[in-house]
Protein backbone atom coordinates (compact mmCIF):
# COMPACT_ATOMS: atom_id res chain seq x y z
CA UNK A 1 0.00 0.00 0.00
CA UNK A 2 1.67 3.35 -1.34
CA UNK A 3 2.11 6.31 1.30
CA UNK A 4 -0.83 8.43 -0.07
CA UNK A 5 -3.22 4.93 0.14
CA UNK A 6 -2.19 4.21 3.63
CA UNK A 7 -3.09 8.38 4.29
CA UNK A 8 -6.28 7.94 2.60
CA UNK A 9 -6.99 5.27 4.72
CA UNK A 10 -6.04 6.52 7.71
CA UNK A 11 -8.29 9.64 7.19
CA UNK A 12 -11.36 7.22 5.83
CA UNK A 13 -11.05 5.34 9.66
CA UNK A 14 -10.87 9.06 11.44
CA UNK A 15 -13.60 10.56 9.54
CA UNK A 16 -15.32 6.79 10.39
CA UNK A 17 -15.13 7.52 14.14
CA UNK A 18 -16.51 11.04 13.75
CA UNK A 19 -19.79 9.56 12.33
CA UNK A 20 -19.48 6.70 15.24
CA UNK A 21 -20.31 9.83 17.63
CA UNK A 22 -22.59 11.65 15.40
CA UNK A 23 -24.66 8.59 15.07
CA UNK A 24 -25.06 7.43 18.42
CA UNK A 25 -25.77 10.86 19.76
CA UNK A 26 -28.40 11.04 17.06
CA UNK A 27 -30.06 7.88 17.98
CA UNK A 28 -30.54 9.27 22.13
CA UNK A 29 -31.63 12.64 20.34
CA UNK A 30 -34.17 10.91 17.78
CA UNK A 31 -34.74 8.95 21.37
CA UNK A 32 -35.84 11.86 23.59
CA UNK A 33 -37.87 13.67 20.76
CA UNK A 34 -40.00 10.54 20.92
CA UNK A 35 -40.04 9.93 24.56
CA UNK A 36 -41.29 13.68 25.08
CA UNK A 37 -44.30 12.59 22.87
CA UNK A 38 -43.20 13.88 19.30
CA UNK A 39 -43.22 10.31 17.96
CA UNK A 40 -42.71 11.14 14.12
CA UNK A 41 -39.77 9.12 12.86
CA UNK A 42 -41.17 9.69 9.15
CA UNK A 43 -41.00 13.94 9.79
CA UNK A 44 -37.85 13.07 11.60
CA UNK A 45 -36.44 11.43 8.82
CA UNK A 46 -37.56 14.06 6.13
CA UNK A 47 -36.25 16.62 7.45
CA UNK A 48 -33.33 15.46 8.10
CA UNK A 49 -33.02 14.40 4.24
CA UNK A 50 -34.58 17.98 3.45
CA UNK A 51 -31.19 19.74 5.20
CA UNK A 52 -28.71 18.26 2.39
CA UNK A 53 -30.71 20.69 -0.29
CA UNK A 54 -28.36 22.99 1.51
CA UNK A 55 -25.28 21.27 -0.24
CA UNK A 56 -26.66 22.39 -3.73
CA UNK A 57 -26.11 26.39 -2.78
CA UNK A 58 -22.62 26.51 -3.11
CA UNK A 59 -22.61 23.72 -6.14
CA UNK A 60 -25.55 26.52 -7.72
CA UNK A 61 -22.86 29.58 -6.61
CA UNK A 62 -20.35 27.61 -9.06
CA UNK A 63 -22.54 27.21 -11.87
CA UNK A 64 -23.56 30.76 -11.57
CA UNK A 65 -19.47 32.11 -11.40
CA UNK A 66 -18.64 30.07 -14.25
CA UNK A 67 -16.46 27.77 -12.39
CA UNK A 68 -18.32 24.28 -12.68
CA UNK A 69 -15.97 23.00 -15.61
CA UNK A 70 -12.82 24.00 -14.02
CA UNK A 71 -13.52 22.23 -10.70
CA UNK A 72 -14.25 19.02 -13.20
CA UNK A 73 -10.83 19.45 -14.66
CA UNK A 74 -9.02 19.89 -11.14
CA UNK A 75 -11.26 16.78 -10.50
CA UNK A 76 -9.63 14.78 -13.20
CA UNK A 77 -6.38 16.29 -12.67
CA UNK A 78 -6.65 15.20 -8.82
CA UNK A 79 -7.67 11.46 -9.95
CA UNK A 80 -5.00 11.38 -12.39
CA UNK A 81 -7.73 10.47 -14.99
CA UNK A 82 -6.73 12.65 -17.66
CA UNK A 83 -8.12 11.88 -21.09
CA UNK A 84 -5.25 11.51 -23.64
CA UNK A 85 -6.07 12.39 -27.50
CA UNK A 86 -5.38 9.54 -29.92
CA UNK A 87 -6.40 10.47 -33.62
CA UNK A 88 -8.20 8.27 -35.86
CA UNK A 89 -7.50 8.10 -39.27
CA UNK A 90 -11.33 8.28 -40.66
CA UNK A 91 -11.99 11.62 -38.59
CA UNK A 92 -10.24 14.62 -38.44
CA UNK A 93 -7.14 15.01 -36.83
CA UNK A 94 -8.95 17.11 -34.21
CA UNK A 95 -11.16 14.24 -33.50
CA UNK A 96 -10.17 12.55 -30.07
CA UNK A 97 -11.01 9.64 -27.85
CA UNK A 98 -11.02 9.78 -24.18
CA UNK A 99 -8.52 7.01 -23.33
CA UNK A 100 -7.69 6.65 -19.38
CA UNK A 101 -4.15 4.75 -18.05
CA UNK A 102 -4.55 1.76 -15.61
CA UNK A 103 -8.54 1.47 -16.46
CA UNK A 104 -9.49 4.69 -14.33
CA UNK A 105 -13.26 6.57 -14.95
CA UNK A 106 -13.20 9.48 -15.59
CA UNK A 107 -15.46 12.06 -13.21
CA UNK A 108 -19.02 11.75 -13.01
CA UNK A 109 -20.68 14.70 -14.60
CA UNK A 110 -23.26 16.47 -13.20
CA UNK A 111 -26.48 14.69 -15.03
CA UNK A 112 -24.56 11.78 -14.03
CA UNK A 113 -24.07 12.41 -10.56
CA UNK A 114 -27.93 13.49 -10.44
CA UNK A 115 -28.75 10.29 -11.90
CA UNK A 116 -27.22 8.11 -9.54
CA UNK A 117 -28.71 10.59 -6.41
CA UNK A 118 -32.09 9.78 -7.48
CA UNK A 119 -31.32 5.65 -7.47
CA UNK A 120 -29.97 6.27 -3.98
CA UNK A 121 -31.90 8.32 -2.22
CA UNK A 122 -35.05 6.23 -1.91
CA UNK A 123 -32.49 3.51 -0.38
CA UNK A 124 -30.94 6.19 1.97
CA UNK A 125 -34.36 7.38 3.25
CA UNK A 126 -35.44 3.86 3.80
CA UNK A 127 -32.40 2.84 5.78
CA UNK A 128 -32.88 6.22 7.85
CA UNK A 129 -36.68 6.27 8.66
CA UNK A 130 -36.61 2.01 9.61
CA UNK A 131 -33.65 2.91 11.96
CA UNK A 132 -35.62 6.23 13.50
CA UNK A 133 -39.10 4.48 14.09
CA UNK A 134 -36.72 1.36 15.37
CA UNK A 135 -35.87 3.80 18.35
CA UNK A 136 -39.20 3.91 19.22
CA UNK A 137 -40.28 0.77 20.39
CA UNK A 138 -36.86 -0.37 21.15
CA UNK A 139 -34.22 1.12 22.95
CA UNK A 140 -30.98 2.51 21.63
CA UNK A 141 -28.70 -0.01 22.48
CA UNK A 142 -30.92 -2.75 20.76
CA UNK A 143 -31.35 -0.83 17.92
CA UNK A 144 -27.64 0.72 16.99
CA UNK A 145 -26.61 -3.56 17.70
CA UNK A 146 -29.23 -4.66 15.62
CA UNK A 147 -29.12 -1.71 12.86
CA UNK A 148 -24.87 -2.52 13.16
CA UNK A 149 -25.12 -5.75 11.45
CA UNK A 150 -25.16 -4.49 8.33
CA UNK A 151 -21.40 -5.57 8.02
CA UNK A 152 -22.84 -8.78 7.40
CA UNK A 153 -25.38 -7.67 4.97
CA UNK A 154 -22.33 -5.74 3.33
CA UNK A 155 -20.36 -8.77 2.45
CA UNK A 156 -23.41 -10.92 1.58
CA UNK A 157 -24.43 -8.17 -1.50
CA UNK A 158 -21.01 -7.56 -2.20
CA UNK A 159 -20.16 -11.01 -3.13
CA UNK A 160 -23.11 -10.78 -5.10
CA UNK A 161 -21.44 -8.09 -6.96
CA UNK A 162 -18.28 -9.83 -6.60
CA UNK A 163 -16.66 -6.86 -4.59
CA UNK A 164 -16.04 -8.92 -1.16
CA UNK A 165 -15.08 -12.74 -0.59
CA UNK A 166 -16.01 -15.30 1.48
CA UNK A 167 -13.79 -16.86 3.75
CA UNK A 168 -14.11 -19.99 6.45
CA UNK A 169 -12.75 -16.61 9.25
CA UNK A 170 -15.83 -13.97 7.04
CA UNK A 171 -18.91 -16.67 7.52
CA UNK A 172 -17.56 -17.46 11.24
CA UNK A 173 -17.80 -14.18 12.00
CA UNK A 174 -21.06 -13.93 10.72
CA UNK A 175 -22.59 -16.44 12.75
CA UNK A 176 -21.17 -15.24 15.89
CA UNK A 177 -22.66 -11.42 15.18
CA UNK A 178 -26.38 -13.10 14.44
CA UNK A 179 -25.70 -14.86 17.65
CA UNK A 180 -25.60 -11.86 19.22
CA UNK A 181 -28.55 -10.55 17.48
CA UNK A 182 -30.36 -13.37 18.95
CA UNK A 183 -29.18 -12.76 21.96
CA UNK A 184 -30.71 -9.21 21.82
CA UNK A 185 -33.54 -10.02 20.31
CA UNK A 186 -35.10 -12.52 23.18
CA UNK A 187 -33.72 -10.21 25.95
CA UNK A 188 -36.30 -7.60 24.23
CA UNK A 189 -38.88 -10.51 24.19
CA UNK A 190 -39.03 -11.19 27.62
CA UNK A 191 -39.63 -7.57 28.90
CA UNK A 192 -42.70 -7.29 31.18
CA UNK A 193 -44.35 -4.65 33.06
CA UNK A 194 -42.56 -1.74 34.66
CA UNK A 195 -42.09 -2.76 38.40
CA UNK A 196 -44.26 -0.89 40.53
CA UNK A 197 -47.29 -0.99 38.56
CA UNK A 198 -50.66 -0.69 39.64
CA UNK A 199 -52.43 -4.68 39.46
CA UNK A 200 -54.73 -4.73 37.06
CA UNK A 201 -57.27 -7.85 36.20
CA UNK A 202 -55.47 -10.71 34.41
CA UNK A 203 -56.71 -10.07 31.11
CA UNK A 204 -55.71 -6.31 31.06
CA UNK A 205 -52.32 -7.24 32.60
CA UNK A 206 -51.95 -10.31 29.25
CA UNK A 207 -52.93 -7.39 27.06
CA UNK A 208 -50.77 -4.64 28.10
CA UNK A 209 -47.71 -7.40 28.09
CA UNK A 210 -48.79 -8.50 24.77
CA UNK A 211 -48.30 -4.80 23.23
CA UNK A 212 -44.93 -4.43 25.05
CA UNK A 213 -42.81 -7.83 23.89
CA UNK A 214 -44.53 -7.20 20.31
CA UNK A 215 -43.16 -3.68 20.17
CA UNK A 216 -39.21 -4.09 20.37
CA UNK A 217 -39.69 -7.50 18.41
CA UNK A 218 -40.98 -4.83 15.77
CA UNK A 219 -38.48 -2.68 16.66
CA UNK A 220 -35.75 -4.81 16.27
CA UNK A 221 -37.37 -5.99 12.63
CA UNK A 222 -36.89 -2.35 11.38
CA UNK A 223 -33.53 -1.62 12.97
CA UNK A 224 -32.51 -5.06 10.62
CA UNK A 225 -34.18 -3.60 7.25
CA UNK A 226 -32.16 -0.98 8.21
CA UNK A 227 -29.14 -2.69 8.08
CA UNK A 228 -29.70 -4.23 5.11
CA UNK A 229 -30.44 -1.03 3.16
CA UNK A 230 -27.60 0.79 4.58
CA UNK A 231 -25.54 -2.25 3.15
CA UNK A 232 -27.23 -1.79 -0.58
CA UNK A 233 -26.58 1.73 -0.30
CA UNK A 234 -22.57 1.65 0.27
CA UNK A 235 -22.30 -1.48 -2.11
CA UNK A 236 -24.46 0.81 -4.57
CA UNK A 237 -22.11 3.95 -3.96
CA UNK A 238 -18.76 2.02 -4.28
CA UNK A 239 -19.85 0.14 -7.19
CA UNK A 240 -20.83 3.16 -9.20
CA UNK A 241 -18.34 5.57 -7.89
CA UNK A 242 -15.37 3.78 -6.99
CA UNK A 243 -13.12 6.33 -5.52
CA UNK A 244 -14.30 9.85 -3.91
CA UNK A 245 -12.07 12.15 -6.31
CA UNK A 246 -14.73 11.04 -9.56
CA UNK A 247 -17.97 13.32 -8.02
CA UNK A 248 -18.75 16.29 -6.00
CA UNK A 249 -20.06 14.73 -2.97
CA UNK A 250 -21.80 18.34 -2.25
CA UNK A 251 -23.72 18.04 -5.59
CA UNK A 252 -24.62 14.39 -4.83
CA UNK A 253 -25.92 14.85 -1.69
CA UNK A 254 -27.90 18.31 -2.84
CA UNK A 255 -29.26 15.73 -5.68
CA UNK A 256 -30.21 13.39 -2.94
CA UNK A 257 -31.44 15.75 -0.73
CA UNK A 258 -34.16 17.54 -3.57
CA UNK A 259 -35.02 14.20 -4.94
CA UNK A 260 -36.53 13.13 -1.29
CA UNK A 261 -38.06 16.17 -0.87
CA UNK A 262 -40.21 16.33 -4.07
CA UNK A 263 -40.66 12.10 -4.64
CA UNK A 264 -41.53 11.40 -0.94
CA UNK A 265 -44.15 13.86 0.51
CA UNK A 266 -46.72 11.91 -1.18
CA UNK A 267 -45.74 9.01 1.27
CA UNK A 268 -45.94 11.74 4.14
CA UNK A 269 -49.47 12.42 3.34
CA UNK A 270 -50.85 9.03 2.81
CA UNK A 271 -49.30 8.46 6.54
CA UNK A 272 -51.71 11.49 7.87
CA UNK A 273 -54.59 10.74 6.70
CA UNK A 274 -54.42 6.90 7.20
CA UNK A 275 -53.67 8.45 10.47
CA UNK A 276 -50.54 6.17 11.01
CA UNK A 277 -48.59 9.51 11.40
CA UNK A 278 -50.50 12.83 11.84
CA UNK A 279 -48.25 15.54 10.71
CA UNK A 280 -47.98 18.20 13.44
CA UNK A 281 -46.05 21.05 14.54
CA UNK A 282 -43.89 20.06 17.38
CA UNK A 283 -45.58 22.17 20.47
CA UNK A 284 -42.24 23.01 22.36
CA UNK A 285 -38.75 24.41 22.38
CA UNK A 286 -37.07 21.44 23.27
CA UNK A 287 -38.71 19.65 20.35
CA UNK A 288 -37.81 22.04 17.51
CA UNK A 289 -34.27 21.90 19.12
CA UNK A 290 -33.82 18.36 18.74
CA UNK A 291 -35.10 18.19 15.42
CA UNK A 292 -32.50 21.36 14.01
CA UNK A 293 -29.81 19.40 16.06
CA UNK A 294 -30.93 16.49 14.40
CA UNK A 295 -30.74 17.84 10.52
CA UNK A 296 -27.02 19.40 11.62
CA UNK A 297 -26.23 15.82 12.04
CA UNK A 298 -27.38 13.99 9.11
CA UNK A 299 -26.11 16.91 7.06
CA UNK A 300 -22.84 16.68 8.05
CA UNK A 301 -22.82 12.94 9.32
CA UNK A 302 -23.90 11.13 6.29
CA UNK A 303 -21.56 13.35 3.96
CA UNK A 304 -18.80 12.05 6.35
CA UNK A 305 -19.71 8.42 6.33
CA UNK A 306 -20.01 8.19 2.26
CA UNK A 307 -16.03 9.92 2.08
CA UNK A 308 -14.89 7.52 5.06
CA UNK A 309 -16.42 4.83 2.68
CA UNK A 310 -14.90 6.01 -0.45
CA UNK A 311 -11.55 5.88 1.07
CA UNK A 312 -12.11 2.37 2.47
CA UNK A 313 -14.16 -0.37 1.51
CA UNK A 314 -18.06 -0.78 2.21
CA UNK A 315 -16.75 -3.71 4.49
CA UNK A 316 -14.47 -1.57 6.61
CA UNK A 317 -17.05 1.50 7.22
CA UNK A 318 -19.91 -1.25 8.25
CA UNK A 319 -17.44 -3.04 10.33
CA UNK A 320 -15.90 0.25 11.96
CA UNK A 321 -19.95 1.35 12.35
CA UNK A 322 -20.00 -1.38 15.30
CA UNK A 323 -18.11 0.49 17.44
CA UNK A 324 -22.11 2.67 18.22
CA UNK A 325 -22.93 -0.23 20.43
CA UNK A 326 -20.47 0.29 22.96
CA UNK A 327 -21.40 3.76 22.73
CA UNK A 328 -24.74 3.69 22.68
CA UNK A 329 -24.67 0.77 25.99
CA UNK A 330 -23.08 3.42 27.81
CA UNK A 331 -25.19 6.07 26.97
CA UNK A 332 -28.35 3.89 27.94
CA UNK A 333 -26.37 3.59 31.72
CA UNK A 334 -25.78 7.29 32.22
CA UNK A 335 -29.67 7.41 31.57
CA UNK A 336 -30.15 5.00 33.88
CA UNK A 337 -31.12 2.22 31.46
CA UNK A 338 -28.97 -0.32 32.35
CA UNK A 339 -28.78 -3.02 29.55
CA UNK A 340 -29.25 -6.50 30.38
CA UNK A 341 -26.68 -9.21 30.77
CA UNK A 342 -27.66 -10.66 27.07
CA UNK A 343 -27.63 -6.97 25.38
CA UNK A 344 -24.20 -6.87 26.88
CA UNK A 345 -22.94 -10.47 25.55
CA UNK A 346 -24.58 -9.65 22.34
CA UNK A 347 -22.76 -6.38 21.89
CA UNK A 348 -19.53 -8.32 22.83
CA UNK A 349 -20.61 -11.08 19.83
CA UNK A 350 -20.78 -8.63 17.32
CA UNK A 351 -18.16 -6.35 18.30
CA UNK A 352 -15.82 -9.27 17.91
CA UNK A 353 -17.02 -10.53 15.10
CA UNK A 354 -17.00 -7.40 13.02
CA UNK A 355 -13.23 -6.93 14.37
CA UNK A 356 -12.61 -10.35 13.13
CA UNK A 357 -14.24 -8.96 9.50
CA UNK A 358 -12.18 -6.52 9.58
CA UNK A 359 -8.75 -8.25 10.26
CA UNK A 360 -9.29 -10.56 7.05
CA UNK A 361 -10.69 -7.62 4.94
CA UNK A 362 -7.50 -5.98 5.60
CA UNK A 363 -5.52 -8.53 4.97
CA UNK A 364 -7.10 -9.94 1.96
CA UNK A 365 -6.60 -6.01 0.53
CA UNK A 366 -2.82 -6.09 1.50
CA UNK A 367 -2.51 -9.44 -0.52
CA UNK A 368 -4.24 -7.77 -3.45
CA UNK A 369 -2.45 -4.81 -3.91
CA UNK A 370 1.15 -7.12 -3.41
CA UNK A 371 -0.23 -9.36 -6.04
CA UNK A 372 -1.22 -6.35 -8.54
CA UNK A 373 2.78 -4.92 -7.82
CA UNK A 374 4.17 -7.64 -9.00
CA UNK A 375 2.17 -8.36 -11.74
CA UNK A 376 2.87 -4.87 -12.78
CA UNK A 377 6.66 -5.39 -12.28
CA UNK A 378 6.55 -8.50 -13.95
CA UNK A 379 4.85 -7.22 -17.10
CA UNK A 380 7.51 -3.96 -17.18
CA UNK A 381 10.08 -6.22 -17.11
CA UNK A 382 8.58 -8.50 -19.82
CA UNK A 383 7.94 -4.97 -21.89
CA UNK A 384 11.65 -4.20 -21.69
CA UNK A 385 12.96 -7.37 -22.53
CA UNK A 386 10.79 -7.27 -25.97
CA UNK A 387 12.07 -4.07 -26.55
């Protein structure tokens, strides 16, 4: 691995920790809002997709100045992706073909880039809103476990798209995480009634326990679609994009951002007047707090994760994302909700797991980049000898 890859990645696992915090402080945020009363994880989630429109000012200040085509060429400059004439003899001699060394793309243009915004955002929002109506009917630490497995999911669809490998050390791994997903999942099965309660008749007392074990079994069912979206979604961004230097990630996320808001208030209003989720004003300070602090998070949060991706792998990001159950354990104790022995073991299962992920991504990537040296060594020094 050259100098500059090893800086990339060293920058792609910093930026990776950044969103650790941003997303766990999110989640007991989101957590709050909905404990206060202001359950409305779809308005939650909308807004928060509304706040990346923001990114498209200074991409529309550009346009505006003129300067849009010379940030492409310092893009392709940057990338080394230059395109190199070559005549051809039944054209003109000003006639060219873009030709780039080593198999490198050249940078997305901006139809392009708006293009692949509009396949990804209906992904993004779905991986969002499943995680913020996960949080509530579970609680945070089941749902940033649960929602954390997507490492799994990651090298599942990658193989698919032959990006990621399966090893006897990958699938191991794998079954120890959804051990501990297991292991969460029944400890949020067998919750009962608060201590203290008043007694009730039986049959009120077998209703009210039915509604509480169904509700963080439901939980826990969205805070896994999450997952698995938030695995199509970095699979989908590494496949088409490859390395960050091809797009504007402030374009792309504008794109994303306008593309939500104009394809999915439709879904907002069906929700209001099926009366799933009334859409209403939130009646206090502390609400309209949480929500801004909210959209300052995903705005600068999700731009984060996507570059930390870009200069890793989907497998690394997904892997380093398991470090929020820790986090978010913690944070449930300081709120004095302590998680349970098998929340705690469960968090250990995947934490180790994903480590264990990590350790053969890592060195799987080392062996491929050797191997492509001396292939390219091999076929300079075949080169010079025909010469």
């Amino acid at each position: 691995m050259s100098k500059l890859a090893k800086r990339d990645y060293a920058i792609g696992i910093c930026l990776l920790l950044v969103v650790v915090f941003l997303w766990t402080s999110s989640n007991f945020v989101t957590q709050d809002l909905y404990v206060d009363g202001y359950e409305k994880p779809f308005l939650v989630t909308y807004l928060n997709t509304s706040a990346f429109t923001l990114y498209l000012i200074p991409f529309s200040i550009r346009l505006l100045l003129g300067r849009d085509v010379k940030r492409r060429k310092s893009l392709e400059h940057s990338s080394g992706s230059q395109y190199t004439p070559i005549p051809h003899d039944s054209e003109p001699t000003d006639a060219v073909a873009p030709v780039l060394p080593h198999g490198e793309m050249p940078p997305l243009t901006s139809v392009e880039t708006a293009k692949l915004a509009f396949a990804f955002c209906f992904i993004w929002f779905i991986a969002n809103w499943t995680v913020n109506a996960s949080l509530n009917l579970t609680s945070v630490a089941s749902a940033t476990i649960l929602s954390s497995t997507s490492g799994f999911f990651t090298l599942g669809i990658g193989r698919l798209f032959r990006v990621e490998k399966l090893t006897m050390a990958k699938i191991a791994a794998v079954l120890t995480s959804f051990a501990g997903v297991i292991l969460v999942a029944i400890s949020d099965s067998s919750e009962t009634l608060p201590p203290g309660s008043d007694p009730v008749d039986p049959d009120t007392i077998t209703a009210l326990t039915r509604a509480i074990v169904s509700k963080p079994i439901f939980g826990d069912v969205l805070a896994l679609m999450s997952a698995i979206f938030y695995a199509f979604y970095v699979i989908l961004l590494k496949v088409r994009i490859g390395s960050e230097s091809r797009i504007d990630m402030q374009q792309f996320f504008g794109f994303v951002g306008l593309f939500n808001i104009v394809s999915c208030w439709p879904l907002g209003l069906i929700l209001h007047l099926t009366g799933v989720e009334r859409f209403e004003l939130p009646g206090t300070q502390k609400a309209v707090a949480a929500l801004l602090i909210n959209m300052a998070i995903t705005w600068s949060s999700d731009y984060i994760y996507v570059l930390a991706m870009l200069k890793t792998t989907p497998l690394v990001v997904t892997v380093g994302l398991s470090l929020t159950i820790p986090l978010a354990v913690i944070g449930d104790f300081f709120l004095n909700k302590p998680s349970k022995g098998q929340v705690i073991v469960g968090a250990v299962l995947v934490i180790a797991s994903f480590v264990v992920v990590g350790f053969v991504d890592e060195s799987e990537s080392h062996t491929e980049q050797v191997g492509t040296v001396e292939e390219e060594v091999l076929l300079r020094r075949s080169t010079d000898t025909q010469t």
